[in-house]
PDB file of N, CA and C in Angstrom:
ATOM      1  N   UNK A   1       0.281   5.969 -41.957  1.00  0.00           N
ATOM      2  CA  UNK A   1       0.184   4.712 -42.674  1.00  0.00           C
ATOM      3  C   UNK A   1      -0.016   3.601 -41.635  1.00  0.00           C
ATOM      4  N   UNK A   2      -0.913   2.913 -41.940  1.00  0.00           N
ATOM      5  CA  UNK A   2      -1.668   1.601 -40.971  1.00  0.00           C
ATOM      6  C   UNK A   2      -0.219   0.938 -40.946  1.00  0.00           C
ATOM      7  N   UNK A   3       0.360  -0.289 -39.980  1.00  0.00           N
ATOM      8  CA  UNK A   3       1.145  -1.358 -40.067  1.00  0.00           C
ATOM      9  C   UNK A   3       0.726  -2.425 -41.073  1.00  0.00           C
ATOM     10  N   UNK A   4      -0.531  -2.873 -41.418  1.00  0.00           N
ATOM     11  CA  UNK A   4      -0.518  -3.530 -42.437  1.00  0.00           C
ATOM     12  C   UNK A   4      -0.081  -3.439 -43.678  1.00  0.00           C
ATOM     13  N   UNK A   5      -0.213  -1.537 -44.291  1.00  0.00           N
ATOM     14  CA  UNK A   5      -0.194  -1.091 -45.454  1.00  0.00           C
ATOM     15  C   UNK A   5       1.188  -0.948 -45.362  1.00  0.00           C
ATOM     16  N   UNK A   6       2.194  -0.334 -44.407  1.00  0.00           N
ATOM     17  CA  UNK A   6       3.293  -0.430 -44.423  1.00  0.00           C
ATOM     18  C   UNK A   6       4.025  -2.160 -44.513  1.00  0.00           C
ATOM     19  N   UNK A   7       3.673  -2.845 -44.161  1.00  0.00           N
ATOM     20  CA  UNK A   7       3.766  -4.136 -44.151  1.00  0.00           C
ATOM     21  C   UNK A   7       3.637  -4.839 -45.955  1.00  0.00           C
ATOM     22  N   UNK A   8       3.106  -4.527 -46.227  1.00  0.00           N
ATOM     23  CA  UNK A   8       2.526  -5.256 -47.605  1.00  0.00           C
ATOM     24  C   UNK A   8       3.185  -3.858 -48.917  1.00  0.00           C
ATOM     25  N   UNK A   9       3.574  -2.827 -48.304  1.00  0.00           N
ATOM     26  CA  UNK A   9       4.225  -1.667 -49.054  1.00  0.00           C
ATOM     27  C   UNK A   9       6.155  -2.380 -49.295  1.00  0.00           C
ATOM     28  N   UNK A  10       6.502  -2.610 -47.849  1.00  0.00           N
ATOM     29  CA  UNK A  10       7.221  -2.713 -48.093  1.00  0.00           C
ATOM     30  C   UNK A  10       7.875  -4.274 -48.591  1.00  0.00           C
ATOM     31  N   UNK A  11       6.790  -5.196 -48.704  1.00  0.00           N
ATOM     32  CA  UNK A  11       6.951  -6.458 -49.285  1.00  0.00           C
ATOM     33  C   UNK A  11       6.864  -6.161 -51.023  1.00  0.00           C
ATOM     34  N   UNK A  12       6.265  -5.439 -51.245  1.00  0.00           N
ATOM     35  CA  UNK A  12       5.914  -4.959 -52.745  1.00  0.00           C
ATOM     36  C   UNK A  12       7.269  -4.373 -53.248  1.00  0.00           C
ATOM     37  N   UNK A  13       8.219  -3.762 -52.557  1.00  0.00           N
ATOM     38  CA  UNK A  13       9.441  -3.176 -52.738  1.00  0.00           C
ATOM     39  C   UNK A  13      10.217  -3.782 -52.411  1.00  0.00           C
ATOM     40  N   UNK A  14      11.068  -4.696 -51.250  1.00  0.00           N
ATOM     41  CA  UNK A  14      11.684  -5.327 -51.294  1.00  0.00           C
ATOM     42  C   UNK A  14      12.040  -6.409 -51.072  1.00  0.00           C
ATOM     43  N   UNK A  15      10.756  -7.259 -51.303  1.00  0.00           N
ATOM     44  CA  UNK A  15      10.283  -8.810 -51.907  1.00  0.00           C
ATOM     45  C   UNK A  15      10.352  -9.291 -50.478  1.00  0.00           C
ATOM     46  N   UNK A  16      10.632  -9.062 -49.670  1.00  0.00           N
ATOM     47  CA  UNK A  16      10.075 -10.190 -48.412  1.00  0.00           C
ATOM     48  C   UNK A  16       9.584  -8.796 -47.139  1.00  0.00           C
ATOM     49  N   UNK A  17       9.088  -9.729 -46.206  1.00  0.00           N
ATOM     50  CA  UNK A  17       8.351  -9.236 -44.985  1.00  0.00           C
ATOM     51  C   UNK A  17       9.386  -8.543 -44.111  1.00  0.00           C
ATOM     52  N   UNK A  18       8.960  -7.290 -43.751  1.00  0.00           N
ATOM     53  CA  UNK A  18       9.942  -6.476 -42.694  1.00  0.00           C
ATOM     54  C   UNK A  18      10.488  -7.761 -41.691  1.00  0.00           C
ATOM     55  N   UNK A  19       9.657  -8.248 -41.202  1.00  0.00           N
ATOM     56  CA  UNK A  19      10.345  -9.166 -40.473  1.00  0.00           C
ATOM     57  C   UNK A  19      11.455 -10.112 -40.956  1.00  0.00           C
ATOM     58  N   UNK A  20      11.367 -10.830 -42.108  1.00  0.00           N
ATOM     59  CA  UNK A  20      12.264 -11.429 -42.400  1.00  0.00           C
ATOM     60  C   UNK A  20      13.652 -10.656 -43.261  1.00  0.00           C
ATOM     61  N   UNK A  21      13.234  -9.543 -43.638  1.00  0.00           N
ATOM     62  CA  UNK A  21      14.263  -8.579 -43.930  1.00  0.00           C
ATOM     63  C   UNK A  21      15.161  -8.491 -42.807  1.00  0.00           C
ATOM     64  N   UNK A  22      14.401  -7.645 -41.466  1.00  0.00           N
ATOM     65  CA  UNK A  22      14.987  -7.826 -40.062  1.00  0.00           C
ATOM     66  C   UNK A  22      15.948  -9.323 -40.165  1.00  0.00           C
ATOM     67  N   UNK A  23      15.678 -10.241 -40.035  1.00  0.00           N
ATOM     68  CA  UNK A  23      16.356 -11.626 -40.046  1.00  0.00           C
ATOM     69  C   UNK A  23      17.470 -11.776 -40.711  1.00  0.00           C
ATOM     70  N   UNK A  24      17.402 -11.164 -41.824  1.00  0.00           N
ATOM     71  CA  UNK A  24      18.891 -11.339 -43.210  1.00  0.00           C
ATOM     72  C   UNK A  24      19.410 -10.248 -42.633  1.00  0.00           C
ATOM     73  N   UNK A  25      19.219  -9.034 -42.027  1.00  0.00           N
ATOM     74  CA  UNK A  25      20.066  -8.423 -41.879  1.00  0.00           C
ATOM     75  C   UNK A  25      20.777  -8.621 -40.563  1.00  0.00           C
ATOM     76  N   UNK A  26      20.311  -9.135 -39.457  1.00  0.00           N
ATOM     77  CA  UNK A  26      20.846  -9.845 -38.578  1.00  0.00           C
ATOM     78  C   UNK A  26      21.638 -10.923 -38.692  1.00  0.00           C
ATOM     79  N   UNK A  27      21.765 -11.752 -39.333  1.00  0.00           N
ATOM     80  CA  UNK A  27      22.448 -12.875 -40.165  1.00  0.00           C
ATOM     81  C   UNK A  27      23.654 -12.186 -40.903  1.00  0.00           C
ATOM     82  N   UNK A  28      23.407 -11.209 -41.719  1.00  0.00           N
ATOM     83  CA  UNK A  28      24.522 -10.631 -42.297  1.00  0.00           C
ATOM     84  C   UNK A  28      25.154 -10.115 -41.713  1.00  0.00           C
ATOM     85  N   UNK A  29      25.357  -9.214 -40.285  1.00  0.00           N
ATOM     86  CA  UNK A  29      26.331  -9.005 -39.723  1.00  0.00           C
ATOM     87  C   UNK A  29      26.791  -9.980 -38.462  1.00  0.00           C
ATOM     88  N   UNK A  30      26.236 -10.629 -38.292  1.00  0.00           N
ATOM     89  CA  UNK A  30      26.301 -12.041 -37.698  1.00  0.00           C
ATOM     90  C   UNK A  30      27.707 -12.588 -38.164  1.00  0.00           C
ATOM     91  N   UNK A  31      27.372 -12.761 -39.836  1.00  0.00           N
ATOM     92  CA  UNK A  31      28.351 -13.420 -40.442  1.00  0.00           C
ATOM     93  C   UNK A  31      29.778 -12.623 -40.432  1.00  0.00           C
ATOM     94  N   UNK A  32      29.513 -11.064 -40.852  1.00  0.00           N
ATOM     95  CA  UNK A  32      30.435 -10.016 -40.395  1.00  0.00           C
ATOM     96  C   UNK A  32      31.611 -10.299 -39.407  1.00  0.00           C
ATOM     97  N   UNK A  33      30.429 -10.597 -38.226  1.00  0.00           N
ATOM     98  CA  UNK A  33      31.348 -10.589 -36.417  1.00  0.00           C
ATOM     99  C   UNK A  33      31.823 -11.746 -36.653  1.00  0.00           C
ATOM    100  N   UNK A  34      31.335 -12.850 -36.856  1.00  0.00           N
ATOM    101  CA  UNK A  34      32.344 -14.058 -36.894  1.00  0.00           C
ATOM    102  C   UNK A  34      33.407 -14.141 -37.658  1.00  0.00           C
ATOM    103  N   UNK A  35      33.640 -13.281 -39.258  1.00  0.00           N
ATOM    104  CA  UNK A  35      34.710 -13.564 -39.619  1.00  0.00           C
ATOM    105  C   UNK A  35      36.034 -12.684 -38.995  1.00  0.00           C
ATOM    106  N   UNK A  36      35.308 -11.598 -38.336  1.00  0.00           N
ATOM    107  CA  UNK A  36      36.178 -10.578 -38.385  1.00  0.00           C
ATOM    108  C   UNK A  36      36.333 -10.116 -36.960  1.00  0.00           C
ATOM    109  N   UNK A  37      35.978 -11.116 -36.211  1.00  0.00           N
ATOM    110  CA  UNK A  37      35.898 -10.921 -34.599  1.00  0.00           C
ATOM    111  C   UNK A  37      36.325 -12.558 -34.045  1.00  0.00           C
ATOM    112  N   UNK A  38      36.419 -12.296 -32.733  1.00  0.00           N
ATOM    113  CA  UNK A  38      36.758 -13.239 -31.744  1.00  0.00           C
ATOM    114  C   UNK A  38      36.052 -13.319 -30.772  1.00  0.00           C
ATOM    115  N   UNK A  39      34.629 -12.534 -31.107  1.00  0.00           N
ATOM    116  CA  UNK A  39      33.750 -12.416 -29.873  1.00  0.00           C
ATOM    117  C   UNK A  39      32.934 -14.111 -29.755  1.00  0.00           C
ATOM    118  N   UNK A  40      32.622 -14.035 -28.635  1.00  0.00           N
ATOM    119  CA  UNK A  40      32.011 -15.347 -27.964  1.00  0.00           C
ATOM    120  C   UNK A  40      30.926 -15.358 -29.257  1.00  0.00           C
ATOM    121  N   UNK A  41      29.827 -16.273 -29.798  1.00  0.00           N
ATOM    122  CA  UNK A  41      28.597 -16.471 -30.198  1.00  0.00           C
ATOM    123  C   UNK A  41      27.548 -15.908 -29.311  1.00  0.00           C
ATOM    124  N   UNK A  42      27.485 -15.944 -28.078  1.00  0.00           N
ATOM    125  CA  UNK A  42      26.567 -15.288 -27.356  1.00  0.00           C
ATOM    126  C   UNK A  42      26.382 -14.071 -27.132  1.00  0.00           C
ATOM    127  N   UNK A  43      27.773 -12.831 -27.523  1.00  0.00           N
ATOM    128  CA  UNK A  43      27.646 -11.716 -27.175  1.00  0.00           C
ATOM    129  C   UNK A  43      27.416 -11.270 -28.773  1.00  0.00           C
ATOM    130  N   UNK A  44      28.253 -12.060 -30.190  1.00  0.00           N
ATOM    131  CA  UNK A  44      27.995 -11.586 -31.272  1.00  0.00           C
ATOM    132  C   UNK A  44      25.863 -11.724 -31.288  1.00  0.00           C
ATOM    133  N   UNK A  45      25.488 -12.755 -30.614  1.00  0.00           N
ATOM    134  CA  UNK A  45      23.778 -12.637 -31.026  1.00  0.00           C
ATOM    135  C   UNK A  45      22.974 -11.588 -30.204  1.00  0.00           C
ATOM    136  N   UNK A  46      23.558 -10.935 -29.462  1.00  0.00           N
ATOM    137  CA  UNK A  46      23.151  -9.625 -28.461  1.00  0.00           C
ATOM    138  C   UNK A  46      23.166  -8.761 -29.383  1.00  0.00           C
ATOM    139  N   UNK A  47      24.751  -8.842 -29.980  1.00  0.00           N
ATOM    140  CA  UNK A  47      24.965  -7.328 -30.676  1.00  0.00           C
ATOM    141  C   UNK A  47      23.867  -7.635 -31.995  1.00  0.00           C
ATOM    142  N   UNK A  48      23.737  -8.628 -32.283  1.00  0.00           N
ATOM    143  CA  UNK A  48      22.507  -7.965 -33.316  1.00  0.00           C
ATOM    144  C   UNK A  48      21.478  -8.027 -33.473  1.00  0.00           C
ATOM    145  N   UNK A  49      21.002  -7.934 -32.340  1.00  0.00           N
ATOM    146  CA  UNK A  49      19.554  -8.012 -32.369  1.00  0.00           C
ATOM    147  C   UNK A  49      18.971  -8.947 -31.776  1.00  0.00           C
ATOM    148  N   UNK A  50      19.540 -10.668 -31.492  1.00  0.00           N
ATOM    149  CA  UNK A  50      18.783 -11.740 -31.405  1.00  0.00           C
ATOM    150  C   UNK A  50      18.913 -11.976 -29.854  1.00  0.00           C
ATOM    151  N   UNK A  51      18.043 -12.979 -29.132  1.00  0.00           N
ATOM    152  CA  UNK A  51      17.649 -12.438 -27.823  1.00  0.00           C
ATOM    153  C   UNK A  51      18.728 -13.638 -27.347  1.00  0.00           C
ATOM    154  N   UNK A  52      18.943 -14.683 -27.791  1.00  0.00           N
ATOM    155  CA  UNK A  52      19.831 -15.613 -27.176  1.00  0.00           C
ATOM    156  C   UNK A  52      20.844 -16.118 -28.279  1.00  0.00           C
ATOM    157  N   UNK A  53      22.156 -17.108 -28.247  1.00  0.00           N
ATOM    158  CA  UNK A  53      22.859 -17.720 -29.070  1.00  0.00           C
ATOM    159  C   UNK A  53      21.932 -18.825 -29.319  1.00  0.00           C
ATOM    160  N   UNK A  54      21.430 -19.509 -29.264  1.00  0.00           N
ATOM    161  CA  UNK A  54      20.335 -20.238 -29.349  1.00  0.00           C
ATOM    162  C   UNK A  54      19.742 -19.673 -30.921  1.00  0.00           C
ATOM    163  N   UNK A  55      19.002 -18.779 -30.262  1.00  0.00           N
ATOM    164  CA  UNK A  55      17.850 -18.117 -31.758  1.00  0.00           C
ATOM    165  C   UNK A  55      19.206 -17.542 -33.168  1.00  0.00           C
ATOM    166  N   UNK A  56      20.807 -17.122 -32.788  1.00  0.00           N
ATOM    167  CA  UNK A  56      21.077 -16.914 -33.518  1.00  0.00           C
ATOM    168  C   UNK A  56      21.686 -18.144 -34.794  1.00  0.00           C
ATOM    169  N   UNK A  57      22.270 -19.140 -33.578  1.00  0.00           N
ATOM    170  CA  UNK A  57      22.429 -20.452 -34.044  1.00  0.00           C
ATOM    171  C   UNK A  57      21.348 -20.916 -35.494  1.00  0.00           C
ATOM    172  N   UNK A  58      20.154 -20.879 -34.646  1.00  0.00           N
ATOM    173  CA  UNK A  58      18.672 -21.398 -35.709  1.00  0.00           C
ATOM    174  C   UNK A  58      18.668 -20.663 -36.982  1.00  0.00           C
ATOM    175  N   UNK A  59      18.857 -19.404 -37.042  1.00  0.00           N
ATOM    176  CA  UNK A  59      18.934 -18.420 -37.937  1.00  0.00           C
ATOM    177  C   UNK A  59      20.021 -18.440 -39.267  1.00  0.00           C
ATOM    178  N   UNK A  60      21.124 -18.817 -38.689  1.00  0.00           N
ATOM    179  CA  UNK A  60      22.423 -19.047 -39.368  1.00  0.00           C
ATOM    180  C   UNK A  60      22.346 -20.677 -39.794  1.00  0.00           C
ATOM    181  N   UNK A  61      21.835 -21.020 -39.485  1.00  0.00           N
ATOM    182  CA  UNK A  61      21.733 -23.120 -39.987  1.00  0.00           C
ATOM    183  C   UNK A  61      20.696 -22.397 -40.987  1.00  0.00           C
ATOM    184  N   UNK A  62      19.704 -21.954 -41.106  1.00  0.00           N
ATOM    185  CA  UNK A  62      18.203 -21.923 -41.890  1.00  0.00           C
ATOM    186  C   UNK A  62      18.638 -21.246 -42.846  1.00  0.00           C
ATOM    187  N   UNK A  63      19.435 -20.196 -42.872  1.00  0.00           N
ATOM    188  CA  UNK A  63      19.895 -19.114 -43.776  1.00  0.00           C
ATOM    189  C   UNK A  63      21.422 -19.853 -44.914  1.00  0.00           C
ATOM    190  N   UNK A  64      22.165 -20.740 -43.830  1.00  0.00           N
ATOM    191  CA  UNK A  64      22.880 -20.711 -44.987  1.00  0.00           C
ATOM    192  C   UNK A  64      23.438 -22.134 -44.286  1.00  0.00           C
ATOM    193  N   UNK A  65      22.513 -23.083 -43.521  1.00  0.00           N
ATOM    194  CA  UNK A  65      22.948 -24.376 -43.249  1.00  0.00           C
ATOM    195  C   UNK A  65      24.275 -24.742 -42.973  1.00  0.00           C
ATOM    196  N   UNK A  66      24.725 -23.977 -41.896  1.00  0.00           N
ATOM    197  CA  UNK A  66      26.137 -24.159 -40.902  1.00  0.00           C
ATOM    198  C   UNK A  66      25.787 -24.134 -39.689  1.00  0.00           C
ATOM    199  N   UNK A  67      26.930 -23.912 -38.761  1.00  0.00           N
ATOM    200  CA  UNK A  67      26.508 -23.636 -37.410  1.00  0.00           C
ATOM    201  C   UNK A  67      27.494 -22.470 -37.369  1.00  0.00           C
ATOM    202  N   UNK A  68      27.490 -21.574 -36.329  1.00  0.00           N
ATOM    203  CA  UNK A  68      28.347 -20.063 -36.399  1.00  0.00           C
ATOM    204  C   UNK A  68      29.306 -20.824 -35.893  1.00  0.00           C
ATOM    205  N   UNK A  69      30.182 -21.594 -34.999  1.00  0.00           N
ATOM    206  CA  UNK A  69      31.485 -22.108 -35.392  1.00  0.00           C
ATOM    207  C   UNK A  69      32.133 -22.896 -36.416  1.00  0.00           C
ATOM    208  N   UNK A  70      30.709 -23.387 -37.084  1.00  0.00           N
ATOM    209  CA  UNK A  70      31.397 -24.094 -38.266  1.00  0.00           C
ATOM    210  C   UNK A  70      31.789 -22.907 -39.569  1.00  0.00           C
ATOM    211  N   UNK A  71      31.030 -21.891 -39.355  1.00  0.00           N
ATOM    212  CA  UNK A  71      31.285 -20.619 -40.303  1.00  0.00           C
ATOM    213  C   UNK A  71      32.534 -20.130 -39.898  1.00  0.00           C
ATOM    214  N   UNK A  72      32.618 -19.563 -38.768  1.00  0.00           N
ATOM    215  CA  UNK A  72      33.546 -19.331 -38.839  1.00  0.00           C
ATOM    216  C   UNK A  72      35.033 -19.743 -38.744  1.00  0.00           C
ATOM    217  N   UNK A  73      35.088 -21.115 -38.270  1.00  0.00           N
ATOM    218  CA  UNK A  73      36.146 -22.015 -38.821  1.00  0.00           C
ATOM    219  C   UNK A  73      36.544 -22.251 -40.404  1.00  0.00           C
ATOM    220  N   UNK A  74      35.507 -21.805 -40.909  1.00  0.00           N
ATOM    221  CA  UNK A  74      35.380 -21.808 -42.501  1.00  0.00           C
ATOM    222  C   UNK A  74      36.443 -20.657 -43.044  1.00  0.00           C
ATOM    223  N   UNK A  75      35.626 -19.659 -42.655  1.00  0.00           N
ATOM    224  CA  UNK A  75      36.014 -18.439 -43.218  1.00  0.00           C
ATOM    225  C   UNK A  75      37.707 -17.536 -42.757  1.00  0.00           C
ATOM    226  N   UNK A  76      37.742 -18.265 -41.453  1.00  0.00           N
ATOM    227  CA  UNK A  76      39.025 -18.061 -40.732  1.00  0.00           C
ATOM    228  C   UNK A  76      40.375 -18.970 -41.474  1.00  0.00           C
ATOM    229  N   UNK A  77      39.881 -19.418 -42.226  1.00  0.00           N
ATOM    230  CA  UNK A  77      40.702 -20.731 -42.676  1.00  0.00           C
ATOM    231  C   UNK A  77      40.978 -20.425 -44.239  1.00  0.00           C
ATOM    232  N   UNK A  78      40.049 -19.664 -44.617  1.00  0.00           N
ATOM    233  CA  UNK A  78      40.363 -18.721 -45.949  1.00  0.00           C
ATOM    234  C   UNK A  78      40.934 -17.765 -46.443  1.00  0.00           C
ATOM    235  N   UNK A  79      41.341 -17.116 -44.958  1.00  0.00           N
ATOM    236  CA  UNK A  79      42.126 -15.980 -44.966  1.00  0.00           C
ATOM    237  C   UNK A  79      43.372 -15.968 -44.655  1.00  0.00           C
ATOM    238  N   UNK A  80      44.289 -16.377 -45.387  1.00  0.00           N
ATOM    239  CA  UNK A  80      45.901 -15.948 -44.485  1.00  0.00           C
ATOM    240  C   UNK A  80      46.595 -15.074 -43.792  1.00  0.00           C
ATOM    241  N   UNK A  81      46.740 -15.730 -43.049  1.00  0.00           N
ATOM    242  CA  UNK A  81      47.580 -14.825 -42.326  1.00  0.00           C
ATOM    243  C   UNK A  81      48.478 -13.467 -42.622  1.00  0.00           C
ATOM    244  N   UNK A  82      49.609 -12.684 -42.300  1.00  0.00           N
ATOM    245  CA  UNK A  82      50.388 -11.977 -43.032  1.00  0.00           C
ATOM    246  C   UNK A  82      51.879 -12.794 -43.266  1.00  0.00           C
ATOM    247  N   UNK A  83      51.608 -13.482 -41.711  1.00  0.00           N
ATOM    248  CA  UNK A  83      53.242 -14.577 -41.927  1.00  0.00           C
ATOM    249  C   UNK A  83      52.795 -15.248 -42.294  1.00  0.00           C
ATOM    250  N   UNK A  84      51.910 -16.106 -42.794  1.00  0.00           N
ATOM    251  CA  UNK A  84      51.549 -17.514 -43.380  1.00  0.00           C
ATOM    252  C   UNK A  84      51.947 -16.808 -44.736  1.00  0.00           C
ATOM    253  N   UNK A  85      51.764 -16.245 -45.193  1.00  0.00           N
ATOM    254  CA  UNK A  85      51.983 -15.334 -46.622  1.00  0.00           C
ATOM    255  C   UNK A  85      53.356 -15.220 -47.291  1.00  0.00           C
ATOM    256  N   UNK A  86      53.757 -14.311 -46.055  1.00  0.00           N
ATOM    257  CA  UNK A  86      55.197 -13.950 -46.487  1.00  0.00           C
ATOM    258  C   UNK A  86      56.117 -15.357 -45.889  1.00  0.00           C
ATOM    259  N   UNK A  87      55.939 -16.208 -45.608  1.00  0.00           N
ATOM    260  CA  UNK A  87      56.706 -17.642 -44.562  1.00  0.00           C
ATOM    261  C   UNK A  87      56.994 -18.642 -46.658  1.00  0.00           C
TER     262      UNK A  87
END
């Protein structure tokens, strides 16, 4: 199968461009590592794929208009603790 036909096959099936598929799914575990990690922003945009914190930054503002510390200040702030709970 040519790259074009695969290209336009798989836009026909799951409504956007391999590439930007690639993108949401990078973003989605993006969002993953930040809620559920303490890793730097620069090593979470290695682990998925993106070449700098920079490009992952751009990605995460465009996708869901935050910045990855403002996400995850968000999401860290939603979750209680076990002593904040039981306190």
């Amino acid at each position: 199968m040519s790259l074009r036909t695969f290209a336009r096959r798989f836009n026909e099936e799951v409504g956007v461009s391999p590439g930007r598929w690639l993108i949401q799914q990078r973003v989605l575990r993006a969002r993953h590592l930040l809620e559920s990690t303490d890793l730097p922003v620069d090593e979470i945009a290695g682990l998925v794929g993106f070449a700098t914190g920079t490009s992952l930054r751009q990605h995460l503002r465009a996708a869901i208009g935050v910045s990855p510390l403002s996400y995850r200040r968000t999401f860290r702030g939603l979750t209680a603790s076990p002593a904040a709970v039981s306190a």
